[in-house]
Protein backbone atom coordinates (compact mmCIF):
# COMPACT_ATOMS: atom_id res chain seq x y z
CA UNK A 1 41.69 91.31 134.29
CA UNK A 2 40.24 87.87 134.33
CA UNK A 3 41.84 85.37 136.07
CA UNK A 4 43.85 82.66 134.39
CA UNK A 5 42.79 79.10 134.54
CA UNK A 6 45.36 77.14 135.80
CA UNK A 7 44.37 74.12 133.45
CA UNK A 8 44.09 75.88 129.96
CA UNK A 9 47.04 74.07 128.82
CA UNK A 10 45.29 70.96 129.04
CA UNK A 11 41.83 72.02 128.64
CA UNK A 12 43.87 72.71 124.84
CA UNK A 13 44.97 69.05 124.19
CA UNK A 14 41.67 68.06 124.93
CA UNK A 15 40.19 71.17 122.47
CA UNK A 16 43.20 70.44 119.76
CA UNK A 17 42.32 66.49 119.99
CA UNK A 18 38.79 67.37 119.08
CA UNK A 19 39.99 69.61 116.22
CA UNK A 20 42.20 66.81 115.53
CA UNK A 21 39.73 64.22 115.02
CA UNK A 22 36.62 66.43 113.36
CA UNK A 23 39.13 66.46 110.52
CA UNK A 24 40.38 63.15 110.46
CA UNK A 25 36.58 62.14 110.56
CA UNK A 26 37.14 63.46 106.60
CA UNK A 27 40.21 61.84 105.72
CA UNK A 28 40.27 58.55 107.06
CA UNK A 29 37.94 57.28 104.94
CA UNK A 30 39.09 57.75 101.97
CA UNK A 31 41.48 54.94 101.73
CA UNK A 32 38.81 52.36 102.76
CA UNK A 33 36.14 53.40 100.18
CA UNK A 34 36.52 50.66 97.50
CA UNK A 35 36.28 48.01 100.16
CA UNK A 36 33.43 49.92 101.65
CA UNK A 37 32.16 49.86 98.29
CA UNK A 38 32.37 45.80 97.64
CA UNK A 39 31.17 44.97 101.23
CA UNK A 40 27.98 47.53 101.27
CA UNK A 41 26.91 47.46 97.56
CA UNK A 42 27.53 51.01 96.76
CA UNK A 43 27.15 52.12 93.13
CA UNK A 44 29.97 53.84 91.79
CA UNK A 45 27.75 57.05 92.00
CA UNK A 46 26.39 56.46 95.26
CA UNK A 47 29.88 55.73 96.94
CA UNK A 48 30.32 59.82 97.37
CA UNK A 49 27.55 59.67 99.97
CA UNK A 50 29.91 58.00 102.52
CA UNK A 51 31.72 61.74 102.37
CA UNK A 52 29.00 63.92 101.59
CA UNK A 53 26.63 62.69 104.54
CA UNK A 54 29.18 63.80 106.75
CA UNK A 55 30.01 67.04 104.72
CA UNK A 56 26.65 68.27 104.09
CA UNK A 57 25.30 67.63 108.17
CA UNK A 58 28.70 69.22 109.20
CA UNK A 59 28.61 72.03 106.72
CA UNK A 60 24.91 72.77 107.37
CA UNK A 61 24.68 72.66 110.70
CA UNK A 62 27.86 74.44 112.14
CA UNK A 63 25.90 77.80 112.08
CA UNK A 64 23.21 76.18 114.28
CA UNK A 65 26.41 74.17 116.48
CA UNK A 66 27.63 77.94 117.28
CA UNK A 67 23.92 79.16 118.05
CA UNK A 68 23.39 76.35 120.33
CA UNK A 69 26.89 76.76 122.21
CA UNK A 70 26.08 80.42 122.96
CA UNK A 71 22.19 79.32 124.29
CA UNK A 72 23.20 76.10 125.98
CA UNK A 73 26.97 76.55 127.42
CA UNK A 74 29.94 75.82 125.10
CA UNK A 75 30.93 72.27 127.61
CA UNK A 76 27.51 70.91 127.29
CA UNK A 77 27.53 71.62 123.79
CA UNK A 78 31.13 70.02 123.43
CA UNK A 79 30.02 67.58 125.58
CA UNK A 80 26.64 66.20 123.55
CA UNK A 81 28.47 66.51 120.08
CA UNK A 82 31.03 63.90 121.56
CA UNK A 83 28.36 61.38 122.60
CA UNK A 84 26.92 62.34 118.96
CA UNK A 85 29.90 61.54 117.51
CA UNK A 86 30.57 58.33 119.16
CA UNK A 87 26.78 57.15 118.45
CA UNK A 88 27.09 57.66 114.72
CA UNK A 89 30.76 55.99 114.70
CA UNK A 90 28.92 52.74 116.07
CA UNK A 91 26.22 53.17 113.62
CA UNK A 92 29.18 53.48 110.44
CA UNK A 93 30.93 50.66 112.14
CA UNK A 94 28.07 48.03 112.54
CA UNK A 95 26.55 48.57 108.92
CA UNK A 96 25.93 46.23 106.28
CA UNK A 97 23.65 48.08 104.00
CA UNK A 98 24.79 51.00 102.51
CA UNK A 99 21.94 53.42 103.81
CA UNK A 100 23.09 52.19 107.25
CA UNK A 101 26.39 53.87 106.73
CA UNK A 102 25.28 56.96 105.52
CA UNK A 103 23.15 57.68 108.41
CA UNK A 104 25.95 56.44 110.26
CA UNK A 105 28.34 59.29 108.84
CA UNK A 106 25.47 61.87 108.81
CA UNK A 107 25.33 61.79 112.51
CA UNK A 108 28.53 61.73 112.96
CA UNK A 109 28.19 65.29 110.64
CA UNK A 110 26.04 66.23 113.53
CA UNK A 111 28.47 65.77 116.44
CA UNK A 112 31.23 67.18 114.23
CA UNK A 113 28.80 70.50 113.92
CA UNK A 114 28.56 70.47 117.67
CA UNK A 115 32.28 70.06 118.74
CA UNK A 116 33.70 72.86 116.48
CA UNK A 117 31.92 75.89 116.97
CA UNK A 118 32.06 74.83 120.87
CA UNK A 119 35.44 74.19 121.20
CA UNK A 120 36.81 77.35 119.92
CA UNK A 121 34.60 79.17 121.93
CA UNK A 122 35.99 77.29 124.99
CA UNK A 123 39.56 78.23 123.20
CA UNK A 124 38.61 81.69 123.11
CA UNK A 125 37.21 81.49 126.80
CA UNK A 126 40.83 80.01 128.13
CA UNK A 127 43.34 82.30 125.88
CA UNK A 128 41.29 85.36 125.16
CA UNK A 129 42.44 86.97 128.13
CA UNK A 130 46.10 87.01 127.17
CA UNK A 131 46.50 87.86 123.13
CA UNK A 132 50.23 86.43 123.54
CA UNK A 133 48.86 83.00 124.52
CA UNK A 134 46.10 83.18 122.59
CA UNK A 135 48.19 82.92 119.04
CA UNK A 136 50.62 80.48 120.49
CA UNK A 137 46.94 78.26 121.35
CA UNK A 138 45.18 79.20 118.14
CA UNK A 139 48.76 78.53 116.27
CA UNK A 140 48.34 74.30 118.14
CA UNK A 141 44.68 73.87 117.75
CA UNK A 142 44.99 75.07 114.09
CA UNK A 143 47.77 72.89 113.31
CA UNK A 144 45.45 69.76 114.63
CA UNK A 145 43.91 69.81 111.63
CA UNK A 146 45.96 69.53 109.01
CA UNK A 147 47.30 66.50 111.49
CA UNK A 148 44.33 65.32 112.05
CA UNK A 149 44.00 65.20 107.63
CA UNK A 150 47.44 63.30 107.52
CA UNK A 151 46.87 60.84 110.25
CA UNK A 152 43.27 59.78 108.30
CA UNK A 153 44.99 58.97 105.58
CA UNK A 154 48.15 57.04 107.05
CA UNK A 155 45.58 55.51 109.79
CA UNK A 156 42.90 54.55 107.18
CA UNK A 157 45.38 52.56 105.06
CA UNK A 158 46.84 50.80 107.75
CA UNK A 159 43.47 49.80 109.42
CA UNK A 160 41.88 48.74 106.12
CA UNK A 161 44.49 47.20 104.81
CA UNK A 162 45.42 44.94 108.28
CA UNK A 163 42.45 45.21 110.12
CA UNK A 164 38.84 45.88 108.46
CA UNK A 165 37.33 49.05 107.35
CA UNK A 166 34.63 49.16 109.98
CA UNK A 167 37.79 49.90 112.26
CA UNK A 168 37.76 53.26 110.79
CA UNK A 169 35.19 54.21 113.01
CA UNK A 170 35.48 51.82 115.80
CA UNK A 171 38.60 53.83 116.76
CA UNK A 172 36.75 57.10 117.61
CA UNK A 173 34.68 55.12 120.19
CA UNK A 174 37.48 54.72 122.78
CA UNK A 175 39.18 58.42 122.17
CA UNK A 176 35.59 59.62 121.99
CA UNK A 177 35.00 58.45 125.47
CA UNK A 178 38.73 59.32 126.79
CA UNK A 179 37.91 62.81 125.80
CA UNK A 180 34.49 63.09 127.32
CA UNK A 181 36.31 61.89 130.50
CA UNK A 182 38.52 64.82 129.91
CA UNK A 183 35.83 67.18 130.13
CA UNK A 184 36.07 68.11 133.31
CA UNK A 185 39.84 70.09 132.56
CA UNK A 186 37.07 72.57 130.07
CA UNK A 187 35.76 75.59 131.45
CA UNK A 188 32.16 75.63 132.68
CA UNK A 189 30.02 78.26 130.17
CA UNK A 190 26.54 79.60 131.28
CA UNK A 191 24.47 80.26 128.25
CA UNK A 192 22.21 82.99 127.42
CA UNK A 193 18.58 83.39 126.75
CA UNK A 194 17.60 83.49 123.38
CA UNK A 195 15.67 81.49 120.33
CA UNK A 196 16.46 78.42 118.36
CA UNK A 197 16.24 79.19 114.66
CA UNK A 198 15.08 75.58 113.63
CA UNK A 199 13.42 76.43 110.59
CA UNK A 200 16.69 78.15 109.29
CA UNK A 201 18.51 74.90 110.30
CA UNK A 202 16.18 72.46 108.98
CA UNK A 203 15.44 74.46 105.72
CA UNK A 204 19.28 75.50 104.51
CA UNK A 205 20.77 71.50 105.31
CA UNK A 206 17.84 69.83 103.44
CA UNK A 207 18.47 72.95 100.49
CA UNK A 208 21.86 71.44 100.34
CA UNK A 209 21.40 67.57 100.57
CA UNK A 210 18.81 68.07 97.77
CA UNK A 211 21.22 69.96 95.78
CA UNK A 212 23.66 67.28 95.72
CA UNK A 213 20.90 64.68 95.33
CA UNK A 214 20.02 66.37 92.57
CA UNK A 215 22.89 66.72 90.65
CA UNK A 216 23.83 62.71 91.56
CA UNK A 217 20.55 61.35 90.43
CA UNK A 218 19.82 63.75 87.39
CA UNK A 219 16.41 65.17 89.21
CA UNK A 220 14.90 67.86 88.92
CA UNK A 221 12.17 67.32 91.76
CA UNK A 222 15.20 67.29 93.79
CA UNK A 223 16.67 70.14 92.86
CA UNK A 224 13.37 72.51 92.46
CA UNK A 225 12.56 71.58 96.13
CA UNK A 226 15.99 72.03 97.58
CA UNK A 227 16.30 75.80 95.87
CA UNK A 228 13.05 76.10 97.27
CA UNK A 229 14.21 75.17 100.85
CA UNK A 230 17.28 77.17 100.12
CA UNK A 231 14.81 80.51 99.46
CA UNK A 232 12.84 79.74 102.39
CA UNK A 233 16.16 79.97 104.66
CA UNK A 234 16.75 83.18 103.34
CA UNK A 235 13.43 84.98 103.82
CA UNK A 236 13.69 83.06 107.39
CA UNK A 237 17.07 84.93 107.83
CA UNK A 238 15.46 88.20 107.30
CA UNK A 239 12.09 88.03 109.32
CA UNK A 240 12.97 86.27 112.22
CA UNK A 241 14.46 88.18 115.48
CA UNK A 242 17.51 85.63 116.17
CA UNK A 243 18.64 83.92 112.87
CA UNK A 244 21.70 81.71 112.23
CA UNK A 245 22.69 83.78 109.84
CA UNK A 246 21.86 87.53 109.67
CA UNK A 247 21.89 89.18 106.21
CA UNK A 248 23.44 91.88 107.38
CA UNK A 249 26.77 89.78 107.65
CA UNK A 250 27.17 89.89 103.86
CA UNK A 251 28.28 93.77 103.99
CA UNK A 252 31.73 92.85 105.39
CA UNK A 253 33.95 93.60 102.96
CA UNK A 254 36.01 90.92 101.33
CA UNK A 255 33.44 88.24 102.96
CA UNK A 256 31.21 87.20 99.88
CA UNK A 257 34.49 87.05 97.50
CA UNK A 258 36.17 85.13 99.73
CA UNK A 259 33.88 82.59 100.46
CA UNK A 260 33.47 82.32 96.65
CA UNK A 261 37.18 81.54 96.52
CA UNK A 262 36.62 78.95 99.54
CA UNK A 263 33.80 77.43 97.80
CA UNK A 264 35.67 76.60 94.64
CA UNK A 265 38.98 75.28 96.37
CA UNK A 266 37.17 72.98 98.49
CA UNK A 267 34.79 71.78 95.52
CA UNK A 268 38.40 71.33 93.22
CA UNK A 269 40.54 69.87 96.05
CA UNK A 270 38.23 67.42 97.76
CA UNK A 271 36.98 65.33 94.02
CA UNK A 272 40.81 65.32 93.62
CA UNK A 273 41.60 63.67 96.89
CA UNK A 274 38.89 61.39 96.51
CA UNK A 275 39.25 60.27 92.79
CA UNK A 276 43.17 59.80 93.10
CA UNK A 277 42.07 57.45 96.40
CA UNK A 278 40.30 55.61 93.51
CA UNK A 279 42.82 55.74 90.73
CA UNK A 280 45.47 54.38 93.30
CA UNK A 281 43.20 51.16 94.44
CA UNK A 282 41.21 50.75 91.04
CA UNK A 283 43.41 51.44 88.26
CA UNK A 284 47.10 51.10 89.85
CA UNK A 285 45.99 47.91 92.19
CA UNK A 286 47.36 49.04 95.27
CA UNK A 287 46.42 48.11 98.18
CA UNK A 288 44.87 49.83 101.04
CA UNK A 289 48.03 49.81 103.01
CA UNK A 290 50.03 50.87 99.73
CA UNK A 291 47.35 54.18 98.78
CA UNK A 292 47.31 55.72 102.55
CA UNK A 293 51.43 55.84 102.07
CA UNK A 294 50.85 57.31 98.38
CA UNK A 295 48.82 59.76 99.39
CA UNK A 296 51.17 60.48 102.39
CA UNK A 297 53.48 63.02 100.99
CA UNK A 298 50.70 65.36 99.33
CA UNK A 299 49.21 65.93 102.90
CA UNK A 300 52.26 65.93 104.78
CA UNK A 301 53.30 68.48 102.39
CA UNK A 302 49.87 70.59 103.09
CA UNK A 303 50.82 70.44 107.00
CA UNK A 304 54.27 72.04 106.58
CA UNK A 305 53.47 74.59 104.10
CA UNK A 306 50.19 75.55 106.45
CA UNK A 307 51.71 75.76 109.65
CA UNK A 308 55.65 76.52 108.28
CA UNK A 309 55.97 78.95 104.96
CA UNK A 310 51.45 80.41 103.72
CA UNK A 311 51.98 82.80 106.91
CA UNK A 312 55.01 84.09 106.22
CA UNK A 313 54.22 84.73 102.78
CA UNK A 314 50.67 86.01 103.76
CA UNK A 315 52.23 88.59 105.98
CA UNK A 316 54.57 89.82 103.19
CA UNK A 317 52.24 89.75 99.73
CA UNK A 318 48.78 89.94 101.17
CA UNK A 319 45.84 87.24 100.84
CA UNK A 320 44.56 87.95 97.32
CA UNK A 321 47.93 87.08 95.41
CA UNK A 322 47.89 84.19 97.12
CA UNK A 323 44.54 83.15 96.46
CA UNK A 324 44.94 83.52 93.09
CA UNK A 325 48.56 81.96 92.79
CA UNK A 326 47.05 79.21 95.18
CA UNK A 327 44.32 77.84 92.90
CA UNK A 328 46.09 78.29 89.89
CA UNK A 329 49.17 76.21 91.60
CA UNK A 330 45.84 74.04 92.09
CA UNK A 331 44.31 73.71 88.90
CA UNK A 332 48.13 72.74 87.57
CA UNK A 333 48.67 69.58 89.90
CA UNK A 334 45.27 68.64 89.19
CA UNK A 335 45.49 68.69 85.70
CA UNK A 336 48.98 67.10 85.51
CA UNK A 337 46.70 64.03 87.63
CA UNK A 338 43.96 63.83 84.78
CA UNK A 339 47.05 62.66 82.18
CA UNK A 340 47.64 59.63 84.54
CA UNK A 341 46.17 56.14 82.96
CA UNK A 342 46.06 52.70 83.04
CA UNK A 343 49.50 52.46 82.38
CA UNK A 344 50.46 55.24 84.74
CA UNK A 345 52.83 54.72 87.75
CA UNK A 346 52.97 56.49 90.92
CA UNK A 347 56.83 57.84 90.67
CA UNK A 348 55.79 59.83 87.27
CA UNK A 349 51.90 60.28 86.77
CA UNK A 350 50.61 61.12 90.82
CA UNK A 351 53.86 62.11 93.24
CA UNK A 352 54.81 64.94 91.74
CA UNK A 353 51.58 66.40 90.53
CA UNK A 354 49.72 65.61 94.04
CA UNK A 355 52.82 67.56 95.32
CA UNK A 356 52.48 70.60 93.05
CA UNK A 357 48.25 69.95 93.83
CA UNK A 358 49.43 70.41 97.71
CA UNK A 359 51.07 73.13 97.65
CA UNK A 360 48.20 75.15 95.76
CA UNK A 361 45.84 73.82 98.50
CA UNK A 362 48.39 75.13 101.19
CA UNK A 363 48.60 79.01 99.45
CA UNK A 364 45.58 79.47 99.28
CA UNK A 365 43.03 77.80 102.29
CA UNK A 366 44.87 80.05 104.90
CA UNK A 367 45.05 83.52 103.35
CA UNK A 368 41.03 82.66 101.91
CA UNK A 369 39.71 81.99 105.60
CA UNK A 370 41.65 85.00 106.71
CA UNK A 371 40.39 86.99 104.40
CA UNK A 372 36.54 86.27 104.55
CA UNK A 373 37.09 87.05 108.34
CA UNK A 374 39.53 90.37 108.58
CA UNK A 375 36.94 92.87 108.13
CA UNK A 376 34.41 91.37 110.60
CA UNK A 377 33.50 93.43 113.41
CA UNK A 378 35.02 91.60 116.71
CA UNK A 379 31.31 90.12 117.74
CA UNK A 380 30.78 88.90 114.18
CA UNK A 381 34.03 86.70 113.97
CA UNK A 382 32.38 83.80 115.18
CA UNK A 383 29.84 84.32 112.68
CA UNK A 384 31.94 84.80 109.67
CA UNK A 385 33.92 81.49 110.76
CA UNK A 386 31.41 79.28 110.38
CA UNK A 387 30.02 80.86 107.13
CA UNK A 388 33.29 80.64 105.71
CA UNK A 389 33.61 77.17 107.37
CA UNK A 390 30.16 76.14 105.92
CA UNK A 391 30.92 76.97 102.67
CA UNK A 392 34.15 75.09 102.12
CA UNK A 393 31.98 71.92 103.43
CA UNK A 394 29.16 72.91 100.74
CA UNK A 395 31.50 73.73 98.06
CA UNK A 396 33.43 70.29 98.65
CA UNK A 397 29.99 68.64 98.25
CA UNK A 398 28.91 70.16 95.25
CA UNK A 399 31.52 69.71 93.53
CA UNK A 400 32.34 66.28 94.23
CA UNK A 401 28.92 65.25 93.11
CA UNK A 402 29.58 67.19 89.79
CA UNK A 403 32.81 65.02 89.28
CA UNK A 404 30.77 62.02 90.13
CA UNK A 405 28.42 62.97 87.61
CA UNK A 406 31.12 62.76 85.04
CA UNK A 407 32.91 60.56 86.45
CA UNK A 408 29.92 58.09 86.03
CA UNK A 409 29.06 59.36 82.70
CA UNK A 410 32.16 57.36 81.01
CA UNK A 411 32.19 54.39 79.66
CA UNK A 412 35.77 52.83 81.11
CA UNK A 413 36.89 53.73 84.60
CA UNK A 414 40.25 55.57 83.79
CA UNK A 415 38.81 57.61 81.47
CA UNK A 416 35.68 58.70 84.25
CA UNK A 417 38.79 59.52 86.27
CA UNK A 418 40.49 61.77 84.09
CA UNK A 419 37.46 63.51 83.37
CA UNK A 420 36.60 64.16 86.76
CA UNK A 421 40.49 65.70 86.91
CA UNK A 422 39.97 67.76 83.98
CA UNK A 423 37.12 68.87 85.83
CA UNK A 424 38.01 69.81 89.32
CA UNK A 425 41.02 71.75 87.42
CA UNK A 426 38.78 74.09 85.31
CA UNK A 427 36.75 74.67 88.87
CA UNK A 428 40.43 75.43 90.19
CA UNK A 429 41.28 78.05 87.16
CA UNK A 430 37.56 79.81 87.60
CA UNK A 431 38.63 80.36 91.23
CA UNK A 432 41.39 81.84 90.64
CA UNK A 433 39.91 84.08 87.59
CA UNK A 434 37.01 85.15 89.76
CA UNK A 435 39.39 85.69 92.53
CA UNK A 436 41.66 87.84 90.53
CA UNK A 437 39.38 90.00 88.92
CA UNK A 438 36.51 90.31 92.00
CA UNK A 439 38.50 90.62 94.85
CA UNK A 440 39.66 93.98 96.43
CA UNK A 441 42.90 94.73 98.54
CA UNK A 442 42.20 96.19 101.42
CA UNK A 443 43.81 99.95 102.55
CA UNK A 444 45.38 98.07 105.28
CA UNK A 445 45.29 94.35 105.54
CA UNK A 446 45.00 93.09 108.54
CA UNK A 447 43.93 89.93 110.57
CA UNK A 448 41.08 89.10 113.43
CA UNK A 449 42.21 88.96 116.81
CA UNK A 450 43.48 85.40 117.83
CA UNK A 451 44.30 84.11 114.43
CA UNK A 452 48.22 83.39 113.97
């Protein structure tokens, strides 16, 4: 039996802070974009980019993240993502063009694609041992992140609004460097001989960008090359000995409907969340402050539902119903939101429909991941994580460019709004069509080790 570390407990605050602020890194800049917007010159359609750097480096490189923390040793993996991290924070922080702060966010993509895949594999190292502790330390490091989502938005309103927005990154610098201090509490991992797959990397993150590029800027250039680069990762994944990805994954059954499902909650839920950030400031007038405590109760009411009622209800009906129920639940809030306009308020038009919009989020994310991963043999877990990881992150890009795209394509602001609403809810109701009519139930559904 291996031998307990007497530190796991806090080797797991310093695991569940990094969880913690990987997902804040998405949240907490939401409220500042419009100022971001006035002080960097953003166009209205190149303001997404401040997200989707960060989304698109995270997304595409967590496969590589895990590679690298098997090769290298999980800590020194942890370890570099966190200096990563901090680097691109200063970079965000001290900009004053906009291309500054996109590379700024993209690197901080990177470090996020580092920290995650290596800190659950340090979780796994500390818990795996004992399958009791092991759920009670998955249950706290999962429910970092749906903190970690609430306290970007409260924190992002309050910095903006009394401090500046470059704050929003300058405050990852000092916990950045408290928790690579920490590092010492983490276990020490050897790695293991083996090849890099760059080509994979390089080839399926500069697919994406290019997609989204593509779709933001009308061209076709873009998008011929990046479904080119997007091929070449594929044949890479079949001829090379070690690749990110193998194809072979894609048998598990349940995986490729699932990560469909994944793929069109996050690209419905994240234009939501980041129009209604602009309805609040742009069409309502509120101020940065004033939108962070708007938006408050919609993800307060995604932590409790995550952590407090989708697993009880997951262990009782199964994942698919609530998959389906989920998005639909989904597409309904989000709809409700595209009737909100210039002469909405916040009491009628967005608290109760970002409410309703929550708790479709909240059904479905859990019993979706859980699904995509509960017929995975036990050494392909990992791998069907991060797939199911990565495409969340690529569906969330995608579609936020579409809604951009439409968003853009009207004449008055409200009105680009509510089409980018009406938009994100018809990707909600496909989800849960596809979802209903393409996935299976399993014989006997069950759940991968270690997940609550």
């Amino acid at each position: 039996m291996a031998t307990e570390n007497p530190r796991r407990w806090w080797a797991l605050l310093v695991l569940a802070t990094a969880q913690f602020m990987v997902i804040m890194d998405t949240s907490i800049i939401g409220v500042a974009l419009p100022e971001m917007q006035s002080d960097l010159g953003f166009t209205p359609g190149g303001l997404q980019w401040v997200f989707n750097a960060y989304v698109i480096a995270f997304g595409g490189l967590l496969l590589l993240g895990g590679r690298l923390s098997d090769l290298l040793g999980a800590r020194k993996v942890f370890t570099t993502g966190w200096i990563i991290l901090i680097a691109g924070s200063v970079v965000a922080a001290a900009a004053t063009t906009a291309w500054v702060e996109v590379l700024g966010r993209a690197v901080q993509g990177v470090g996020g694609a580092l920290i995650a895949p290596a800190a659950m594999t340090l979780l796994m190292m500390l818990f795996g041992h004992n399958p009791k502790e092991l759920g009670k330390a998955m249950a706290l490091y999962g429910a970092a992140a749906p903190a970690g989502g609430t306290a970007g938005v409260f924190l992002g309103g309050v910095i903006t609004e009394y401090l500046s927005w470059p704050w929003v990154f300058i405050v990852y610098i000092p916990i950045g460097v408290a928790t690579l201090l920490a590092t010492g509490l983490l276990p020490a991992v050897q790695g293991k001989r083996g090849s890099v797959d760059v080509v994979g990397a390089i080839s399926v993150t500069g697919g994406l960008a290019l997609a989204v590029y593509a779709i933001v800027a009308e061209n076709w250039i873009a998008a011929v090359t990046g479904a080119a680069l997007l091929v070449v990762f594929l044949i890479v994944q079949r001829v090379v000995r070690e690749p990110l990805m193998p194809l072979s994954i894609w048998r598990t059954p349940g995986l490729a409907t699932a990560n469909l499902a994944m793929a069109l909650l996050g690209a419905a839920w994240i234009p939501m969340w980041y129009f209604l950030n602009l309805y609040l400031q742009q069409i309502l007038g509120y101020g940065a402050f004033a939108s962070g405590a708007a938006l408050l109760p919609m993800t307060v009411a995604v932590m409790i539902f995550m952590i407090g009622i989708t697993a009880r209800l997951l262990g009782r009906f199964g994942a698919k119903p609530l998959i389906v129920i989920g998005l639909a639940v989904l597409a309904a809030g989000v709809a409700a939101l595209s009737l909100a306009d210039v002469g909405g308020s916040f009491a009628a038009d967005v608290l109760p429909a970002s409410l309703v919009a929550a708790v479709g989020m909240s059904l479905a994310y859990i019993p979706a991941m859980i699904s995509a991963m509960s017929g995975a043999k036990p050494e392909e877990a990992g791998l069907a994580s991060g797939i199911v990881n990565t495409t969340y992150q690529v569906g969330s890009a995608l579609g936020l460019a579409v809604m951009t795209a439409v968003a853009t394509s009207q004449a008055q602001l409200v009105d680009g709004f509510q089409g980018a609403f009406v938009g994100a809810a018809i990707v909600a109701v496909l989800g849960a069509v596809l979802s209903l009519t393409t996935m299976r139930k399993p014989k006997t559904e069950t759940q991968p080790a270690g997940i609550p």
